[in-house]
N, C-alpha and C. Protein backbone atom coordinates (compact mmCIF):
# COMPACT_ATOMS: atom_id res chain seq x y z
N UNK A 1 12.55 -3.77 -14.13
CA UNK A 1 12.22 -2.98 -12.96
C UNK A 1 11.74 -3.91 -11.86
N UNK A 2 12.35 -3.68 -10.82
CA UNK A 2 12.33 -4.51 -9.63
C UNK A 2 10.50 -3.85 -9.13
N UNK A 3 9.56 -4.55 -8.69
CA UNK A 3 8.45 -4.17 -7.99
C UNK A 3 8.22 -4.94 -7.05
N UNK A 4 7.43 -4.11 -5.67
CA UNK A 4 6.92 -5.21 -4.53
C UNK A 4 5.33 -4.52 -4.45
N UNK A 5 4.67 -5.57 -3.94
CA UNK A 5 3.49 -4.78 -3.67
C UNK A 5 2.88 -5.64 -2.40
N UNK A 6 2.87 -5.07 -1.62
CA UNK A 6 2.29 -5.45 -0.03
C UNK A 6 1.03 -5.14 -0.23
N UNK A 7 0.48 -6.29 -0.62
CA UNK A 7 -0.70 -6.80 -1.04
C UNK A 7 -1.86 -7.42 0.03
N UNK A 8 -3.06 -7.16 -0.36
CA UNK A 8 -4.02 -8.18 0.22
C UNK A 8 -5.21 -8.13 -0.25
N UNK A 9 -5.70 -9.58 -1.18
CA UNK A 9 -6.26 -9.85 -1.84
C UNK A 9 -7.84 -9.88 -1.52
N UNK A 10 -7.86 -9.52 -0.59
CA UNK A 10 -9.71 -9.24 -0.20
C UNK A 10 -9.69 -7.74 -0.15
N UNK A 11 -8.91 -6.96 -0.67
CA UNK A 11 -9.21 -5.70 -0.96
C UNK A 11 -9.16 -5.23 -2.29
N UNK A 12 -10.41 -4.86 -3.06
CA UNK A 12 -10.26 -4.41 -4.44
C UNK A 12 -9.15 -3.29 -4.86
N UNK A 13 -8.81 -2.31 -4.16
CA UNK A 13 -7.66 -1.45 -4.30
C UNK A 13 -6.48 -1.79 -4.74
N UNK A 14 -6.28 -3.01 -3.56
CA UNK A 14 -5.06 -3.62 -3.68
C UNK A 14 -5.27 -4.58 -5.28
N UNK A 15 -6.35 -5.64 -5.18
CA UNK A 15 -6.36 -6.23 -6.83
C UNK A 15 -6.14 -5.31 -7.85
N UNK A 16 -6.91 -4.04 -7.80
CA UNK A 16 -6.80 -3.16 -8.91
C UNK A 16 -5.63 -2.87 -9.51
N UNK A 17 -4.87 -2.34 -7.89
CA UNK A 17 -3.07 -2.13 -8.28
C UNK A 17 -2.52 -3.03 -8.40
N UNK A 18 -2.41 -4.57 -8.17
CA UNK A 18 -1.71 -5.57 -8.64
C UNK A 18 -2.13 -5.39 -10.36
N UNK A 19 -3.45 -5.67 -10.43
CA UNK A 19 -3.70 -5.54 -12.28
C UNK A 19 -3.36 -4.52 -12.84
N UNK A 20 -2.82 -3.39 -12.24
CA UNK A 20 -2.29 -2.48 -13.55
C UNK A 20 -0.72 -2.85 -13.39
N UNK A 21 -0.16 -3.04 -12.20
CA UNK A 21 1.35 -3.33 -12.18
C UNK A 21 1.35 -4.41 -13.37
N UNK A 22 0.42 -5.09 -13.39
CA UNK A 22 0.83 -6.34 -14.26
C UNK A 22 0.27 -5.68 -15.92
N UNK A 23 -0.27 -4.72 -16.34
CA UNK A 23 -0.23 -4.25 -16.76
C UNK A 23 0.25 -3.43 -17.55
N UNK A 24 1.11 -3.06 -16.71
CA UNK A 24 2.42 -2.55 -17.11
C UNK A 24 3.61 -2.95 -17.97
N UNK A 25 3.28 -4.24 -17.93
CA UNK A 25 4.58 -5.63 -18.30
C UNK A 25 4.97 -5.74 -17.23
N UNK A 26 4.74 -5.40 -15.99
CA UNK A 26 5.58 -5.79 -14.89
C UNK A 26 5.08 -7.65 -13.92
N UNK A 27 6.06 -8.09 -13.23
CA UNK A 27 5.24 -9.18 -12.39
C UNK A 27 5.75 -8.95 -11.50
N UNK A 28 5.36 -8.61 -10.79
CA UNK A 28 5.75 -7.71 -9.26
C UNK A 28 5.70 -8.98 -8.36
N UNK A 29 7.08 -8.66 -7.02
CA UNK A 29 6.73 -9.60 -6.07
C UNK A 29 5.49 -9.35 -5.08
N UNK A 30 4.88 -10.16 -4.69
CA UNK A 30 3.92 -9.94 -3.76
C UNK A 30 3.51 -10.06 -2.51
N UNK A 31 4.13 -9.32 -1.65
CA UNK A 31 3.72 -10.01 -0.52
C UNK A 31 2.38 -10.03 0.42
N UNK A 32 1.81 -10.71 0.91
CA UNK A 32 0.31 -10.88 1.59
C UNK A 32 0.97 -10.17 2.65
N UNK A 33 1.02 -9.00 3.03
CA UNK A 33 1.57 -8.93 4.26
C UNK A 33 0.27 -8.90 5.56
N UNK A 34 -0.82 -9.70 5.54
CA UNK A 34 -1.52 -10.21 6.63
C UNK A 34 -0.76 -11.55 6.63
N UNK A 35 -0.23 -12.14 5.63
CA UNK A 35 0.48 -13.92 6.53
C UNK A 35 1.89 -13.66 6.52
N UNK A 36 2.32 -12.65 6.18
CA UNK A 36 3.46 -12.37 6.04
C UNK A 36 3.92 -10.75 6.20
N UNK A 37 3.81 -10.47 7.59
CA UNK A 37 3.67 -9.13 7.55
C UNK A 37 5.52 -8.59 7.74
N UNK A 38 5.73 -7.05 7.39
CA UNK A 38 7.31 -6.52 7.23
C UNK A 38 7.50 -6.42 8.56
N UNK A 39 8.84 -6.88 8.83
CA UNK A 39 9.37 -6.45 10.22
C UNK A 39 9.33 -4.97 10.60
N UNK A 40 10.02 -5.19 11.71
CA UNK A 40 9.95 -3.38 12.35
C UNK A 40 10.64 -2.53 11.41
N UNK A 41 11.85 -3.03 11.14
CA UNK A 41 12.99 -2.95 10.46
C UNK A 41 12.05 -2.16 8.83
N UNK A 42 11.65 -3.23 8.71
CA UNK A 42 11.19 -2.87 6.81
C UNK A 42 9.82 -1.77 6.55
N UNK A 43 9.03 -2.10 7.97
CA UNK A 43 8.31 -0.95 7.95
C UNK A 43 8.67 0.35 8.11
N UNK A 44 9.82 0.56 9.14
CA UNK A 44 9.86 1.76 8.94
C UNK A 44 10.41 2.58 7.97
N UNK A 45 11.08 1.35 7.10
CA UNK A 45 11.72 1.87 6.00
C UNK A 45 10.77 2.72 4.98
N UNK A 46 9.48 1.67 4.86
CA UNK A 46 8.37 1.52 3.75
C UNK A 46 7.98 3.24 4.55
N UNK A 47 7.60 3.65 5.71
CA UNK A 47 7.07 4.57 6.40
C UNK A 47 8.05 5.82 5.60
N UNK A 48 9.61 5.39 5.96
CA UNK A 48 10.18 6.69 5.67
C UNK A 48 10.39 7.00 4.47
N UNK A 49 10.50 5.99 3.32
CA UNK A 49 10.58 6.43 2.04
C UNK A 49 9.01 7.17 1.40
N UNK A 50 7.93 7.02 2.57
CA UNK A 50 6.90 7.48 1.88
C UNK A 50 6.71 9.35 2.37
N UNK A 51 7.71 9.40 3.42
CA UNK A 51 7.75 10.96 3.66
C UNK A 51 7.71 10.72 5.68
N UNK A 52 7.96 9.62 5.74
CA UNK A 52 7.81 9.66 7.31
C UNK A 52 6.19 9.87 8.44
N UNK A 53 5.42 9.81 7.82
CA UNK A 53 3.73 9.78 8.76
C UNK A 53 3.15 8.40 8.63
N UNK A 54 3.45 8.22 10.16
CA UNK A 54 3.27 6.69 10.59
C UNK A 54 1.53 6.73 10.57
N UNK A 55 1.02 8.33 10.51
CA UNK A 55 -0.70 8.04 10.51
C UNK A 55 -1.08 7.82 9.13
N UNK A 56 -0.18 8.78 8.43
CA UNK A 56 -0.54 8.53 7.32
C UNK A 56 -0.96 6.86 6.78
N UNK A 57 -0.57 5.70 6.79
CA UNK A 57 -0.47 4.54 6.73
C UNK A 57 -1.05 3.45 7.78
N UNK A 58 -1.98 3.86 8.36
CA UNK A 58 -3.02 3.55 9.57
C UNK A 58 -4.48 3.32 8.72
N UNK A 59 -4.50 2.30 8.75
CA UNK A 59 -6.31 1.89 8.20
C UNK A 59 -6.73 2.09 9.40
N UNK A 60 -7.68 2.64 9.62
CA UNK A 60 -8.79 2.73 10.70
C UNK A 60 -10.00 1.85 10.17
N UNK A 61 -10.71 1.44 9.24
CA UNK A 61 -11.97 1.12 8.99
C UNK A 61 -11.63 -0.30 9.06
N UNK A 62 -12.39 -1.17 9.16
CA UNK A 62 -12.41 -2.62 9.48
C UNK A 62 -10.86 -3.39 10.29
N UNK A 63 -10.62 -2.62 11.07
CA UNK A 63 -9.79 -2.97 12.08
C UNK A 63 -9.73 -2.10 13.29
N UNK A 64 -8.76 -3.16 14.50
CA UNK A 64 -9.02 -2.65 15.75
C UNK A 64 -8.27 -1.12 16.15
N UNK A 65 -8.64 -0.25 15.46
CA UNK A 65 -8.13 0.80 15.82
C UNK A 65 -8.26 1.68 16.68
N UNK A 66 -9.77 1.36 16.37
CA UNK A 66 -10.77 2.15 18.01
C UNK A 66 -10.67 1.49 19.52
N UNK A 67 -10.97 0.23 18.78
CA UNK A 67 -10.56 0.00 20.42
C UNK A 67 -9.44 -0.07 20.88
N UNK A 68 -8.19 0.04 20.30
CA UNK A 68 -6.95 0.28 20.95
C UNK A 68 -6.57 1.39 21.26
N UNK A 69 -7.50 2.40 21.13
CA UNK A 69 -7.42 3.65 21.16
C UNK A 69 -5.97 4.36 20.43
N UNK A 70 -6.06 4.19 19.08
CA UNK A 70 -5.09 4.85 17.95
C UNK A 70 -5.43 5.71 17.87
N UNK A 71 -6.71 6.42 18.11
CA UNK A 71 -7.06 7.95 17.86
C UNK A 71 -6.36 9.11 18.51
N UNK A 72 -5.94 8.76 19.40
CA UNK A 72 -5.27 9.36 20.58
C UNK A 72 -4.02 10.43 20.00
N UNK A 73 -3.81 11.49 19.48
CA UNK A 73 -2.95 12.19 18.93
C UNK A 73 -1.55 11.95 19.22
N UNK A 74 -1.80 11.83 20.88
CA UNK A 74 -0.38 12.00 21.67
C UNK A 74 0.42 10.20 22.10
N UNK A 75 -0.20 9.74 21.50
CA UNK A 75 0.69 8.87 20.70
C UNK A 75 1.86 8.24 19.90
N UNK A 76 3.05 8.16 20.61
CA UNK A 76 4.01 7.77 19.63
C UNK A 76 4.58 6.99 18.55
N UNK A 77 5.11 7.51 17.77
CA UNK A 77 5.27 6.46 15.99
C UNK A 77 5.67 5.13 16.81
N UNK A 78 6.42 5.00 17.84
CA UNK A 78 6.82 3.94 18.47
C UNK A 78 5.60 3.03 18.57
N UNK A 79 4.96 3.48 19.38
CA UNK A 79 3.83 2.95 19.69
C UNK A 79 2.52 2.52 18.38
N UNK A 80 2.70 3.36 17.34
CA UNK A 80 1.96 3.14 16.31
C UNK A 80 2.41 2.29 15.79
N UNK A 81 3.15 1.71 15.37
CA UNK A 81 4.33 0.81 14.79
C UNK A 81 4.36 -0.33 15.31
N UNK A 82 4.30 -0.54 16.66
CA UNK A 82 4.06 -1.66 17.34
C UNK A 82 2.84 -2.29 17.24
N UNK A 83 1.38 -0.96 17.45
CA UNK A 83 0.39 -1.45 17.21
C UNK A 83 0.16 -2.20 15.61
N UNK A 84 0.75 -1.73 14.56
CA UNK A 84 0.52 -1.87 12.78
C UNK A 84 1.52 -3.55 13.31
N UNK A 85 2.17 -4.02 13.52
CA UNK A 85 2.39 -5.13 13.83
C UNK A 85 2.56 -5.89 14.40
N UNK A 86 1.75 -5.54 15.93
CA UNK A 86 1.11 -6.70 16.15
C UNK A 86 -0.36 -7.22 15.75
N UNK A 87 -0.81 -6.11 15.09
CA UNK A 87 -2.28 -6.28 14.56
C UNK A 87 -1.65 -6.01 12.63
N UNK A 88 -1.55 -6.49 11.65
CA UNK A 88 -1.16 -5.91 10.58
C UNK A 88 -2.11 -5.81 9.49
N UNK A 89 -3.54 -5.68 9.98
CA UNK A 89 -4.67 -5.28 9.14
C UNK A 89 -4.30 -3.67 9.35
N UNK A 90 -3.81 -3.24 10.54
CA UNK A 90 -3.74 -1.84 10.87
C UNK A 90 -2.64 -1.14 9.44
N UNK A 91 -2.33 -1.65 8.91
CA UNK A 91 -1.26 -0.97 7.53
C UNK A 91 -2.10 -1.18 6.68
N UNK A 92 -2.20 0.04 6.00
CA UNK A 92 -3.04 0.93 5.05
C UNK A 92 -2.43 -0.32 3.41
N UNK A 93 -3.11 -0.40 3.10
CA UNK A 93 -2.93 -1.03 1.58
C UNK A 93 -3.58 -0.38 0.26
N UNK A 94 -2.89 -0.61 -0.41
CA UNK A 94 -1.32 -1.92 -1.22
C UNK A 94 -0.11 -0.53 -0.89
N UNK A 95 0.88 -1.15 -0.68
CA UNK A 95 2.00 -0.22 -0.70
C UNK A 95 2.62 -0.67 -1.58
N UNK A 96 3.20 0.16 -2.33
CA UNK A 96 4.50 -0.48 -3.87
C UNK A 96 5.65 -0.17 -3.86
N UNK A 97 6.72 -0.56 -3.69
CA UNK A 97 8.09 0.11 -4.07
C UNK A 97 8.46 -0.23 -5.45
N UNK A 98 8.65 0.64 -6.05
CA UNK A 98 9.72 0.71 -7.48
C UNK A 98 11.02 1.46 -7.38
N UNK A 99 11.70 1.20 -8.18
CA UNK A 99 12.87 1.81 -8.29
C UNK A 99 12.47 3.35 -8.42
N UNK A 100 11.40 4.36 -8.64
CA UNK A 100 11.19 5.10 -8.99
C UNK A 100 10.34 5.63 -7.40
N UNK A 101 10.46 5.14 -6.47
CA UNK A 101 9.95 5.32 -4.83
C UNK A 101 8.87 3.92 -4.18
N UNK A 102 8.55 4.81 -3.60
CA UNK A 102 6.97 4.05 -2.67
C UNK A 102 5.91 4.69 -2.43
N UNK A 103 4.84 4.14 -2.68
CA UNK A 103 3.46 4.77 -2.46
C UNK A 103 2.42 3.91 -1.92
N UNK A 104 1.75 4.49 -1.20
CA UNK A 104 0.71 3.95 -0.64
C UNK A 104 -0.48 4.31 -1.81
N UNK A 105 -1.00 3.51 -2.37
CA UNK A 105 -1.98 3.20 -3.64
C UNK A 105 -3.11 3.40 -3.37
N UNK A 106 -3.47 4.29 -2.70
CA UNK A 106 -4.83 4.93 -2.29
C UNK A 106 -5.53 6.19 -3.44
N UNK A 107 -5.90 6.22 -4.37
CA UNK A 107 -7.00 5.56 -5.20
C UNK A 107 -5.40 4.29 -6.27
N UNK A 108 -5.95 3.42 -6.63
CA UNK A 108 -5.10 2.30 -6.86
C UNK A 108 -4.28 3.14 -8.33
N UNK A 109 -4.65 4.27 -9.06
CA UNK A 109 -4.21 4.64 -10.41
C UNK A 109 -2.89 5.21 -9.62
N UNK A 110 -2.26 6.07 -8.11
CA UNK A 110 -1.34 6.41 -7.94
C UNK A 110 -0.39 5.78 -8.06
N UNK A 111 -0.17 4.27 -8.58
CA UNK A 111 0.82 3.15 -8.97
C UNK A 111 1.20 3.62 -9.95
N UNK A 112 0.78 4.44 -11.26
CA UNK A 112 1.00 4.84 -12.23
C UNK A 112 2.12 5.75 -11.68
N UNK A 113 2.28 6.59 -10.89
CA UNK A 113 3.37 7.61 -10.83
C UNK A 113 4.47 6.70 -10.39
N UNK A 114 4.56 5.39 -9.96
CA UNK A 114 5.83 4.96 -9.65
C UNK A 114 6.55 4.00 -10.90
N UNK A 115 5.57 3.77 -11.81
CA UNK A 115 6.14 2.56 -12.24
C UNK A 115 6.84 3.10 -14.17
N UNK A 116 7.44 2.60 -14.25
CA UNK A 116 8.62 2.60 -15.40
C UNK A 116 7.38 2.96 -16.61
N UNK A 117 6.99 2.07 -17.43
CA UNK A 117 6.13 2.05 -18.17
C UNK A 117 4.37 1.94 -17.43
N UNK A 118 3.97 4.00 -17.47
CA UNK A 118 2.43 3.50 -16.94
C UNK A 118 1.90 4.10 -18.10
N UNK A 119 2.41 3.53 -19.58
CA UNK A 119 1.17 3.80 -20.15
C UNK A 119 0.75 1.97 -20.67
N UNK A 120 -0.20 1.82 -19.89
CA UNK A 120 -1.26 0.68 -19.34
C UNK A 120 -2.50 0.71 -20.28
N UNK A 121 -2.62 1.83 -21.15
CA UNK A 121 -4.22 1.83 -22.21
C UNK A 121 -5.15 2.70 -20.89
N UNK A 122 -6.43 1.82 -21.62
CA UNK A 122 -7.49 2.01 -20.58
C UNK A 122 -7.87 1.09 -19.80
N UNK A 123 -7.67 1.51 -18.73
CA UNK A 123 -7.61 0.27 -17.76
C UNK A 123 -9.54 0.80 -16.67
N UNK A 124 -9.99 -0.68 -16.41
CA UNK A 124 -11.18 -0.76 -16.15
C UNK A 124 -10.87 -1.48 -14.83
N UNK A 125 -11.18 -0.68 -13.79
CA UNK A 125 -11.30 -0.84 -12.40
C UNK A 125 -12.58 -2.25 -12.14
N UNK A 126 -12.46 -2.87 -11.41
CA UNK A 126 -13.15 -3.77 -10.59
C UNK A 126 -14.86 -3.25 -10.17
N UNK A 127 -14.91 -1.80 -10.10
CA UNK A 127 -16.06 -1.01 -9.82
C UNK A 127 -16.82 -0.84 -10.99
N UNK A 128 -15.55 -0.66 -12.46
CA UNK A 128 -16.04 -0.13 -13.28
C UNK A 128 -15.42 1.08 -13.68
N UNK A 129 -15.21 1.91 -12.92
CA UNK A 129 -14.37 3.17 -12.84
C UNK A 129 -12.74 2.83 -14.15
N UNK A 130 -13.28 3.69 -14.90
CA UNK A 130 -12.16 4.21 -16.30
C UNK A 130 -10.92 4.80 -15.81
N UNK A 131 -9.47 4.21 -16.21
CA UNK A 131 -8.70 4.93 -15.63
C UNK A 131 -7.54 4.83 -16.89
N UNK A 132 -7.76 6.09 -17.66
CA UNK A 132 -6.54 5.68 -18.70
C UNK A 132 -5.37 6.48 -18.31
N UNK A 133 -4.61 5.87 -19.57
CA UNK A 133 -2.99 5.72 -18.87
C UNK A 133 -2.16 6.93 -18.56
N UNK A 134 -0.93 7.05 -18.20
CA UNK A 134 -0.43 8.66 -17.73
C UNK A 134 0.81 8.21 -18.79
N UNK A 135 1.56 9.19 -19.60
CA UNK A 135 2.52 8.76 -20.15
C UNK A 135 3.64 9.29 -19.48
């Protein structure tokens, strides 16, 4: 099973979901996408295979979101899109594609619904937090 995970390693979410992908038996490619962020092209792909909501996939917390004024409703995906890369802390992390879709890994166990083999045991979050496996 082919895996990617648009990764970034100062976020426990994202470690969490790299360690269960690997978990899995899987070794997923990885990309840092802060030094290596997806073109226009691949984001919107990543956007539309996740159901198309460019807000949906908007970190607001420890990036410039406020002051670029992203809050702004009337706002276009155009424009959101531009902002997520030229700033690319603004994309919500870890995102995963498997052959089985894409998800944005927000609590990090939703990796389990994409991946081939998620029965992983009991897997022990970075917090501590218990997360056993889905068959």
């Amino acid at each position: 099973m082919s895996v990617t995970i648009y990764h970034n390693p100062a976020c426990g979410t994202s470690r969490n979901t790299l360690a269960m992908i690997r978990a899995s038996g899987v070794e997923p490619e990885v990309i840092e996408y802060l030094k290596t962020p997806p073109s226009r092209e691949k984001l919107v792909a990543l956007i539309t295979a996740m159901g198309g909501n460019v807000r949906a996939i908007i970190r607001e917390k420890g990036t410039p979101y406020s002051e670029l004024g992203l809050e702004d409703e009337n706002l276009s995906d155009d424009v959101l899109i531009d902002a997520m890369l030229q700033h690319p802390i603004l994309i919500n992390r870890p995102i995963v594609t498997t052959t089985k879709g894409v998800q944005l890994c927000r609590p990090s166990e939703r990796v389990l619904d994409i991946l081939e083999n998620a029965n992983i045991g009991t897997f022990i979050k970075e917090d501590g937090e218990v997360v056993n496996h889905r068959e």
